[in-house]
N, C-alpha and C. Protein backbone atom coordinates (compact mmCIF):
# COMPACT_ATOMS: atom_id res chain seq x y z
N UNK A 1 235.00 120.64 49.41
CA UNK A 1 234.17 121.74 48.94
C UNK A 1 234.86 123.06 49.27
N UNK A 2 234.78 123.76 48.28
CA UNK A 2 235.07 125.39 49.05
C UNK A 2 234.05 126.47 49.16
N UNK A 3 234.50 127.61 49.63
CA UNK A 3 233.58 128.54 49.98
C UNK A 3 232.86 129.06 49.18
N UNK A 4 233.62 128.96 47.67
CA UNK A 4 232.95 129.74 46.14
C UNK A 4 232.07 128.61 46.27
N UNK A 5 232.09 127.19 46.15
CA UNK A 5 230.56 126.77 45.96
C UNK A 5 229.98 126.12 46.95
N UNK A 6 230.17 126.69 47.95
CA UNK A 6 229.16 126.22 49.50
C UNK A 6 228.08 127.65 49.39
N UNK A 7 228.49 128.48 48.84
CA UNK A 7 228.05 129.85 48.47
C UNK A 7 227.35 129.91 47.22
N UNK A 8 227.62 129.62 46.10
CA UNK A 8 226.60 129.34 44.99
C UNK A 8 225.59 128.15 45.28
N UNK A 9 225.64 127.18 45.96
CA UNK A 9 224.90 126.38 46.10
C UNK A 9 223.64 126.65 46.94
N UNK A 10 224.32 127.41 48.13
CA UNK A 10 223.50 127.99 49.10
C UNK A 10 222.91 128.58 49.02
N UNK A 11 223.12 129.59 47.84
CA UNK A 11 222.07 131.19 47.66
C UNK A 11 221.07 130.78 46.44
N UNK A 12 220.10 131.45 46.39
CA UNK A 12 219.75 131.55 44.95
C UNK A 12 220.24 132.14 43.39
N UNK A 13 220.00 131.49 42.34
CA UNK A 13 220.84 132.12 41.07
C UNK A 13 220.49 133.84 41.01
N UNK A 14 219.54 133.92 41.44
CA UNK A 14 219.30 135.18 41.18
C UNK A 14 220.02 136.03 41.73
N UNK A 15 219.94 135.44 43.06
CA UNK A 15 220.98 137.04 43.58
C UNK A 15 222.42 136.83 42.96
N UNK A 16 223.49 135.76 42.39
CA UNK A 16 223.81 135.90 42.17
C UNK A 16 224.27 137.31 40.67
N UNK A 17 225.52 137.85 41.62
CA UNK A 17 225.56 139.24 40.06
C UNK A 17 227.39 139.06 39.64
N UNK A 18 227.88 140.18 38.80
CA UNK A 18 229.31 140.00 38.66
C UNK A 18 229.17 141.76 38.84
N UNK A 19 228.29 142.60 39.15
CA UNK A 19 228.96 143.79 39.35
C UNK A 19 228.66 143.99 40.79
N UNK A 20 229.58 144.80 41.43
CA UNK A 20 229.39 145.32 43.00
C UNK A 20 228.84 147.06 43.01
N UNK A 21 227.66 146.85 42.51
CA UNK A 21 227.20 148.82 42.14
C UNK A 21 225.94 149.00 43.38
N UNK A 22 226.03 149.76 43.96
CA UNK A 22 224.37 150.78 44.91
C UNK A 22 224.52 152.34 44.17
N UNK A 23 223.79 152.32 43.50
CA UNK A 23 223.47 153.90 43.52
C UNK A 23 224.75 154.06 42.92
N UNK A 24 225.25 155.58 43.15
CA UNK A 24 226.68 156.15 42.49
C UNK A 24 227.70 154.97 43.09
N UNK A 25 227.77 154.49 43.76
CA UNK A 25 229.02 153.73 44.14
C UNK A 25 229.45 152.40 43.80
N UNK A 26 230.49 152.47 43.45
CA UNK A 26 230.92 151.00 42.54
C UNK A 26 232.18 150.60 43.44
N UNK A 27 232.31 148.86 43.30
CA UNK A 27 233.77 148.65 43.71
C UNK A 27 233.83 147.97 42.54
N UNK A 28 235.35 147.71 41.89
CA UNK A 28 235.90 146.88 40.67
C UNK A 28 236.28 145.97 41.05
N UNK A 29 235.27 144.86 39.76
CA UNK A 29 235.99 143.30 40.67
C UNK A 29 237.03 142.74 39.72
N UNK A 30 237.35 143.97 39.00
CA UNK A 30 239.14 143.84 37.84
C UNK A 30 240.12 142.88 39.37
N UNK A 31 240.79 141.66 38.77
CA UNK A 31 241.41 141.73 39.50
C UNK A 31 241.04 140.94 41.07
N UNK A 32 239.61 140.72 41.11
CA UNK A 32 239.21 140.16 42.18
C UNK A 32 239.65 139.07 42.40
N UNK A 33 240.18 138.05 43.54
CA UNK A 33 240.58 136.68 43.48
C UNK A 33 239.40 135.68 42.62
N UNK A 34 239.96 134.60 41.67
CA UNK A 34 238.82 134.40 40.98
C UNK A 34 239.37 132.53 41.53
N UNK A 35 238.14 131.99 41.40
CA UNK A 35 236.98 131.70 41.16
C UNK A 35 236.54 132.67 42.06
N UNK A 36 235.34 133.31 42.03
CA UNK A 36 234.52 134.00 42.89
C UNK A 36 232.61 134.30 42.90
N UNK A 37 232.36 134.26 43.67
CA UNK A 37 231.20 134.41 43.92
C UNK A 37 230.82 135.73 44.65
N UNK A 38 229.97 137.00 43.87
CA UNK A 38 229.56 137.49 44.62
C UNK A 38 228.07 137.81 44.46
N UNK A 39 227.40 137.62 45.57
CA UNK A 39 226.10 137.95 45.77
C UNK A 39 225.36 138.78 46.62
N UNK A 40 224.35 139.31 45.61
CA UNK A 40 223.61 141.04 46.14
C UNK A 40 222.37 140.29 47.16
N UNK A 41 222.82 140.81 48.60
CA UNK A 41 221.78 140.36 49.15
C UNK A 41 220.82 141.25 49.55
N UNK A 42 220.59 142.59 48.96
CA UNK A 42 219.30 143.07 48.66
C UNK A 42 218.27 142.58 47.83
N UNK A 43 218.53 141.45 46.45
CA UNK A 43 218.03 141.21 45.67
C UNK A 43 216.62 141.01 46.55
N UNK A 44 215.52 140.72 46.00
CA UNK A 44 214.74 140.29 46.57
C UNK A 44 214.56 138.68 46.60
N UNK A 45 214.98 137.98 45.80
CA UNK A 45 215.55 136.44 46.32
C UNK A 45 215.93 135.73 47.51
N UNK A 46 217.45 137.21 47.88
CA UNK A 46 218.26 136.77 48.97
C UNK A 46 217.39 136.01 49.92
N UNK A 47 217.79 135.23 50.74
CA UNK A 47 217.02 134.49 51.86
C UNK A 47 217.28 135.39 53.74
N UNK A 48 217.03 136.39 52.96
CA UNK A 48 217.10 137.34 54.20
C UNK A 48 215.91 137.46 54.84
N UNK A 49 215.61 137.74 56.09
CA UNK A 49 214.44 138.78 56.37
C UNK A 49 214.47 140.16 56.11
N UNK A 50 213.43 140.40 54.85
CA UNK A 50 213.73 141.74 54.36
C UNK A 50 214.04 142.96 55.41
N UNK A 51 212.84 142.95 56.41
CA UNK A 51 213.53 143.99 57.32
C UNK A 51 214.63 143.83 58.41
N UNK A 52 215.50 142.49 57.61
CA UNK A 52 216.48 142.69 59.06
C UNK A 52 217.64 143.41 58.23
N UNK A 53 219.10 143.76 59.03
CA UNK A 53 220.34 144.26 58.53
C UNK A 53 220.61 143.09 57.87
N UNK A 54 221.39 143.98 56.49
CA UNK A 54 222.64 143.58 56.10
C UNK A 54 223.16 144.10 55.09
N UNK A 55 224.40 143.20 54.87
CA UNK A 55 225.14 144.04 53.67
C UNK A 55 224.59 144.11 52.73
N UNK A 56 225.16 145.20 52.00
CA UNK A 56 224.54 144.94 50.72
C UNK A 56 224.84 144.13 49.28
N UNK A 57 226.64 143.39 49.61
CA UNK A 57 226.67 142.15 48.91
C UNK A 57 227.77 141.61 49.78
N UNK A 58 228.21 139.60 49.57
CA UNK A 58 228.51 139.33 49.98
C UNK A 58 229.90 138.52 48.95
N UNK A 59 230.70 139.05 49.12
CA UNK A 59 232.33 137.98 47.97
C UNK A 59 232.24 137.27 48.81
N UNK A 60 232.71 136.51 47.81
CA UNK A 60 233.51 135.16 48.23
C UNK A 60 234.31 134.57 46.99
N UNK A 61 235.91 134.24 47.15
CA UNK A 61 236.66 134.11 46.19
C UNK A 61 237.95 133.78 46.36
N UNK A 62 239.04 133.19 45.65
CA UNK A 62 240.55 132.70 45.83
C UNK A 62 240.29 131.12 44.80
N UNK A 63 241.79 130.89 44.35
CA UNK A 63 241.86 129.70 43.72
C UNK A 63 242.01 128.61 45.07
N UNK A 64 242.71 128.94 46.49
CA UNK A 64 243.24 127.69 46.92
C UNK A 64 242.25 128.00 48.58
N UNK A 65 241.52 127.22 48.97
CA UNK A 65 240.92 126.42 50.02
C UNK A 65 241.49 127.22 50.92
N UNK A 66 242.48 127.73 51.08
CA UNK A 66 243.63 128.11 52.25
C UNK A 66 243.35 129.67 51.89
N UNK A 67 243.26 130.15 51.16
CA UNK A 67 243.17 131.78 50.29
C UNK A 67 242.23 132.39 49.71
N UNK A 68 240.76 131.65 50.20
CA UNK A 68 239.74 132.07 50.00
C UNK A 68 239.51 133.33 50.91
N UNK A 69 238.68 134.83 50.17
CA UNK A 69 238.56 135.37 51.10
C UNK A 69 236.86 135.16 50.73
N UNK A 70 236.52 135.70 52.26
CA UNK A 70 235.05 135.95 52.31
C UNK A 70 234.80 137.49 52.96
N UNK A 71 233.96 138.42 52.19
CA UNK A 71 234.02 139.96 52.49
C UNK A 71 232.59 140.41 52.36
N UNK A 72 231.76 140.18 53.48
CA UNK A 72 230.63 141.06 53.36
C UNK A 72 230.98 142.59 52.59
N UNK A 73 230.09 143.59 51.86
CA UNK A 73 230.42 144.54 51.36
C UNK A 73 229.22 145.59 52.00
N UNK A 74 229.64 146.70 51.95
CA UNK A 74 228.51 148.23 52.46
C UNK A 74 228.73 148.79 51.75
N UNK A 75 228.22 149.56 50.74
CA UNK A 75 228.37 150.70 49.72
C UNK A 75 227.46 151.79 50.23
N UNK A 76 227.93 153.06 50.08
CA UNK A 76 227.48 154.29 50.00
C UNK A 76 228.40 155.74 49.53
N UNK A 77 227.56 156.41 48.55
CA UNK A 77 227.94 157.16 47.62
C UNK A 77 228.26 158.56 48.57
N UNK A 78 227.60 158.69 50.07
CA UNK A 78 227.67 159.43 51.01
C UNK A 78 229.07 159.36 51.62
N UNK A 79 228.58 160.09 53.03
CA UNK A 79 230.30 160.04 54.34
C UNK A 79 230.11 158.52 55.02
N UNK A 80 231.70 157.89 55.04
CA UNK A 80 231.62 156.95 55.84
C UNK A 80 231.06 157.22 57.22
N UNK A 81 230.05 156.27 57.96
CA UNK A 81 229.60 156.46 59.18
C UNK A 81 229.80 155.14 59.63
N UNK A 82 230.47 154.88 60.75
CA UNK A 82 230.34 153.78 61.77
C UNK A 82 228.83 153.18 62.07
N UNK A 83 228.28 154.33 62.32
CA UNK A 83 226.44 154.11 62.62
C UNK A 83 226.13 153.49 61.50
N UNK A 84 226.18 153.60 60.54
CA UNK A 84 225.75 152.95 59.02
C UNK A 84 226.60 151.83 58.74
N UNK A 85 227.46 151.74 59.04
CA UNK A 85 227.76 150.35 58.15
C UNK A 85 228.03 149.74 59.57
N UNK A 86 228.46 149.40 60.70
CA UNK A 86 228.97 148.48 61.38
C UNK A 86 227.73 147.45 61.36
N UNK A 87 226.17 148.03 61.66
CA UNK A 87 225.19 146.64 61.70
C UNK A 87 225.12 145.78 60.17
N UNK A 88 225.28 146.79 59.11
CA UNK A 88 224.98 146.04 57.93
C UNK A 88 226.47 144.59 57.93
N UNK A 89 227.65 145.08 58.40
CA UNK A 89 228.84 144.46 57.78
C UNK A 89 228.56 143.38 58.87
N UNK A 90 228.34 143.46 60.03
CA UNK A 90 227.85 142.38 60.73
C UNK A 90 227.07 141.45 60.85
N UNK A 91 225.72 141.50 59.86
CA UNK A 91 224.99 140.76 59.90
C UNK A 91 224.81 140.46 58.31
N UNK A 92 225.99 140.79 57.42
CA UNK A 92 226.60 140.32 56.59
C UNK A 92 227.38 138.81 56.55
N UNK A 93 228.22 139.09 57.87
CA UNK A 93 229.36 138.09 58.39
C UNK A 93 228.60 136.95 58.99
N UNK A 94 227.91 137.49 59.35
CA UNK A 94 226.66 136.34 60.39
C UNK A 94 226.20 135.48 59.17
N UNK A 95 225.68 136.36 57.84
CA UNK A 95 225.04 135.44 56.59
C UNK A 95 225.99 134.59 56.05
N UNK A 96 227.07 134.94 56.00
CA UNK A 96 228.36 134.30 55.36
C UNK A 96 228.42 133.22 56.19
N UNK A 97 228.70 133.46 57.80
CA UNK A 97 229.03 132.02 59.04
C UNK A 97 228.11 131.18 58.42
N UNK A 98 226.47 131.63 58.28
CA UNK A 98 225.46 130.70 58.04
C UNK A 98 225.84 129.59 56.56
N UNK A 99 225.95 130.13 55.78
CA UNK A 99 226.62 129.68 54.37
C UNK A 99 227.79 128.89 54.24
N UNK A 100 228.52 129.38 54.76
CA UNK A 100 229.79 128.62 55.18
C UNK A 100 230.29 127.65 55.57
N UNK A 101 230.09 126.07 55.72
CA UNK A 101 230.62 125.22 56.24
C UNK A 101 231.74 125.69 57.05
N UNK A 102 231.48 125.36 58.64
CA UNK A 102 232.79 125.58 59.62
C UNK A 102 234.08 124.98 59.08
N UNK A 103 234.55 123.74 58.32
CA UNK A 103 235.64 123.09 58.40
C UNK A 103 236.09 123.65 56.75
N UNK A 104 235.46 124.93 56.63
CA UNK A 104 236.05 125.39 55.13
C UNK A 104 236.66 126.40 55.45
N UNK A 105 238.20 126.79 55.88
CA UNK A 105 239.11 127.89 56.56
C UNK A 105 238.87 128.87 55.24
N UNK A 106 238.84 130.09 55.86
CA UNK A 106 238.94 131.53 54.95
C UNK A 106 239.40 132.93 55.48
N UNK A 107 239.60 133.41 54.77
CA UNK A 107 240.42 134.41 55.25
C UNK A 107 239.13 135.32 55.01
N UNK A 108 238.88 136.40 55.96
CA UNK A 108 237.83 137.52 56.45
C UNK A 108 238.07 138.86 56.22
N UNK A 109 237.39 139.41 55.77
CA UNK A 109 237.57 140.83 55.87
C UNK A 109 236.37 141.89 55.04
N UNK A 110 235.70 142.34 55.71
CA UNK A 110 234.40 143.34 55.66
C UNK A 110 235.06 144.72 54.91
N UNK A 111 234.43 145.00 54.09
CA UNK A 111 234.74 145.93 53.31
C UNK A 111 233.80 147.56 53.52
N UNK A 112 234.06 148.18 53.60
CA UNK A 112 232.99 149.19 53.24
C UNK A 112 233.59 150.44 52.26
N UNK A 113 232.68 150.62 51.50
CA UNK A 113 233.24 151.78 50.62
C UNK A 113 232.19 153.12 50.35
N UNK A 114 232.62 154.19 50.64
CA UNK A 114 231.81 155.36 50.58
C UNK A 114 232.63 155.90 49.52
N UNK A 115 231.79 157.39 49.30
CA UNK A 115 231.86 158.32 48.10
C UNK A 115 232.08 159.79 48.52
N UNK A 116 231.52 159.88 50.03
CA UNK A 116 231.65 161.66 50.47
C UNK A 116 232.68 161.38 51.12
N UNK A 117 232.71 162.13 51.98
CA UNK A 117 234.01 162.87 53.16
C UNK A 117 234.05 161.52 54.39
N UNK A 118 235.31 161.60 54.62
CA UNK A 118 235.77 160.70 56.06
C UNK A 118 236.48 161.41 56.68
N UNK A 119 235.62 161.54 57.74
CA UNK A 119 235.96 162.84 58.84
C UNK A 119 236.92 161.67 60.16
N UNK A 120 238.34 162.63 60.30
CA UNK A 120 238.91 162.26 60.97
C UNK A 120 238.44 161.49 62.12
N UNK A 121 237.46 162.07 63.07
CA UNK A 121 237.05 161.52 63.92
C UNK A 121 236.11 160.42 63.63
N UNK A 122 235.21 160.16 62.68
CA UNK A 122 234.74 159.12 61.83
C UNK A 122 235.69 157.71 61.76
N UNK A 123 236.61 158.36 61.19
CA UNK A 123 238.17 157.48 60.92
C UNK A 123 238.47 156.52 62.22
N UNK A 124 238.75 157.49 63.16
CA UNK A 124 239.18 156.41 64.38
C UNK A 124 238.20 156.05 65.65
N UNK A 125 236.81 155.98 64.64
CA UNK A 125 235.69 155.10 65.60
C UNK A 125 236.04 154.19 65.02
N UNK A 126 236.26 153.58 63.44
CA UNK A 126 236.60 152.63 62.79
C UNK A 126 237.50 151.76 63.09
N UNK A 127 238.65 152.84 63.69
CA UNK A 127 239.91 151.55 64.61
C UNK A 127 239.75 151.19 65.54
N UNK A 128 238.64 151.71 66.30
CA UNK A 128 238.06 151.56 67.71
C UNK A 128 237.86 149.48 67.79
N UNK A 129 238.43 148.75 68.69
CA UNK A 129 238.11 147.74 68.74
C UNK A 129 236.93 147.17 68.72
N UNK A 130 236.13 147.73 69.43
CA UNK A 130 234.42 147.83 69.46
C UNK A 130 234.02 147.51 68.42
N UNK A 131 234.64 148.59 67.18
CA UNK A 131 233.94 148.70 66.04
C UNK A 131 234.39 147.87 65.39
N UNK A 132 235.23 146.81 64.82
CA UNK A 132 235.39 145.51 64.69
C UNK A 132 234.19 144.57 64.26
N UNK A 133 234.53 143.78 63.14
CA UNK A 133 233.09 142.77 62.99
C UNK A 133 233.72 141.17 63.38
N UNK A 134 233.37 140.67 63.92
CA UNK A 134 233.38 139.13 64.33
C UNK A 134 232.99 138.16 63.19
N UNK A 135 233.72 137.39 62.48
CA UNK A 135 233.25 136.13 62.02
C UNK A 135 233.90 135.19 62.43
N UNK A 136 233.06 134.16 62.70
CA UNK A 136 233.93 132.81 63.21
C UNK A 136 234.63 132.89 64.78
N UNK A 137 234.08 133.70 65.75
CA UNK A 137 235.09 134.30 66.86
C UNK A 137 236.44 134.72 66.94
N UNK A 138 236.59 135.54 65.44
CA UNK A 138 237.48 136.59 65.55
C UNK A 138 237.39 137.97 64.53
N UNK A 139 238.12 138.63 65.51
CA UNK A 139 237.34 139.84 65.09
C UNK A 139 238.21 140.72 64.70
N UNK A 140 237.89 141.69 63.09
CA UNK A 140 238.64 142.01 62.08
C UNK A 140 238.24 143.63 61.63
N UNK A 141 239.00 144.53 61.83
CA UNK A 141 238.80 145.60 61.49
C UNK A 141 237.81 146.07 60.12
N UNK A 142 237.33 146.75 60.20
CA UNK A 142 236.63 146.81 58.57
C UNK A 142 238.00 148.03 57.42
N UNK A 143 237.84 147.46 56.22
CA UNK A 143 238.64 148.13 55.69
C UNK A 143 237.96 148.67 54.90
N UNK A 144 238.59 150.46 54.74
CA UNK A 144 237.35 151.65 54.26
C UNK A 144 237.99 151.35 52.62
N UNK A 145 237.41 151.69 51.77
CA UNK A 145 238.23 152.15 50.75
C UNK A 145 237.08 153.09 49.66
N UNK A 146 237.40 153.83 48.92
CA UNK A 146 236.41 154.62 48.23
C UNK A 146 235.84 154.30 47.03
N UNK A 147 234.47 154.55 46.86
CA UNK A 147 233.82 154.40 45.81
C UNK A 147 234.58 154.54 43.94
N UNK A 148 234.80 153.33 43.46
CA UNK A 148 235.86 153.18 42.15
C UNK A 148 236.49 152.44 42.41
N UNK A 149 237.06 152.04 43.62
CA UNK A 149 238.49 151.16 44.22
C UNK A 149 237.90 150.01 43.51
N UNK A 150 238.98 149.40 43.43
CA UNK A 150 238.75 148.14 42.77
C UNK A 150 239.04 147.08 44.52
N UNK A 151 237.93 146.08 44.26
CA UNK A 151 238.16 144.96 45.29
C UNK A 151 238.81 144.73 46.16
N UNK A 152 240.28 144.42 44.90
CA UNK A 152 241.40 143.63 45.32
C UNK A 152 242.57 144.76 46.14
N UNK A 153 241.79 145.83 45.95
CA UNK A 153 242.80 146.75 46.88
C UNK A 153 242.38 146.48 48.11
N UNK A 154 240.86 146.53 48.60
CA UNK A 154 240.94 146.37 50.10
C UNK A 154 241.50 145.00 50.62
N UNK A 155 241.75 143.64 49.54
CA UNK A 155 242.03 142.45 50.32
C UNK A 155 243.30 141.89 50.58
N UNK A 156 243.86 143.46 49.97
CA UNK A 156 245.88 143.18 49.75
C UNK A 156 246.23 143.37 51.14
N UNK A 157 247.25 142.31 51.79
CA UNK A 157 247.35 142.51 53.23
C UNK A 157 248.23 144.13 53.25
């Protein structure tokens, strides 16, 4: 089995979507590793507790077992803030662990994409180790990229 359908199987059809949009902010999934799955877990479907954190969608995608990535996502059309996205991208990663069969290897990486200003000092709370999200007991910087970017830019090593 892989992660694209331990992940469609797991979620409901509904939340399944093919666009990554909140408000003004879009990421492009031109280009995204395909087969892929991504799902809006705001929908009201998702199997979340509405008032707990999380992202606001979750990829999952690659042709080979070995090159799957899995990328909780945070969108906002605002300034990147550490305060704002580190709980959502985390308890993103936590939904993904849950979904995930352990013996299905994937490659990780939390995305967040804003639309206003990234204030220097903003910037390097982000490299701050702290600020780091954990899946699977290891732990992976979040990669910023801006509202328009297409996907596959934040998952290029």
């Amino acid at each position: 089995m892989t992660a694209v359908k331990a992940i469609m199987e797991g979620t409901d059809p509904r939340c399944h979507t093919s666009s990554c949009r909140d408000g003004r902010c879009t990421l492009s999934m031109e280009n995204a590793p395909k087969p892929m799955a991504l799902i809006n877990l705001e929908h009201e479907a998702a199997s979340v507790d509405p008032d707990a954190p999380r992202s606001d969608f979750l990829f999952v995608g690659g042709r080979t077992p070995d090159a799957e990535w899995v990328s909780p996502i945070e969108l906002t059309a605002g300034s990147a803030r550490v305060s704002k996205f580190l709980p959502q991208l985390r308890a993103g990663a936590e939904i993904a662990s849950k979904l995930i069969p352990r013996h299905i290897q994937v490659r990780f990486r939390p995305v967040a994409a804003y639309g206003g200003e990234l204030r220097r000092s903003e910037r390097d709370n982000f490299l701050k180790k702290a600020n780091y999200v954990t899946f699977r007991n290891n732990t992976t910087q979040v990669k910023l990229i801006r509202c328009g970017s297409p996907l596959s830019k934040a998952l290029s090593d």
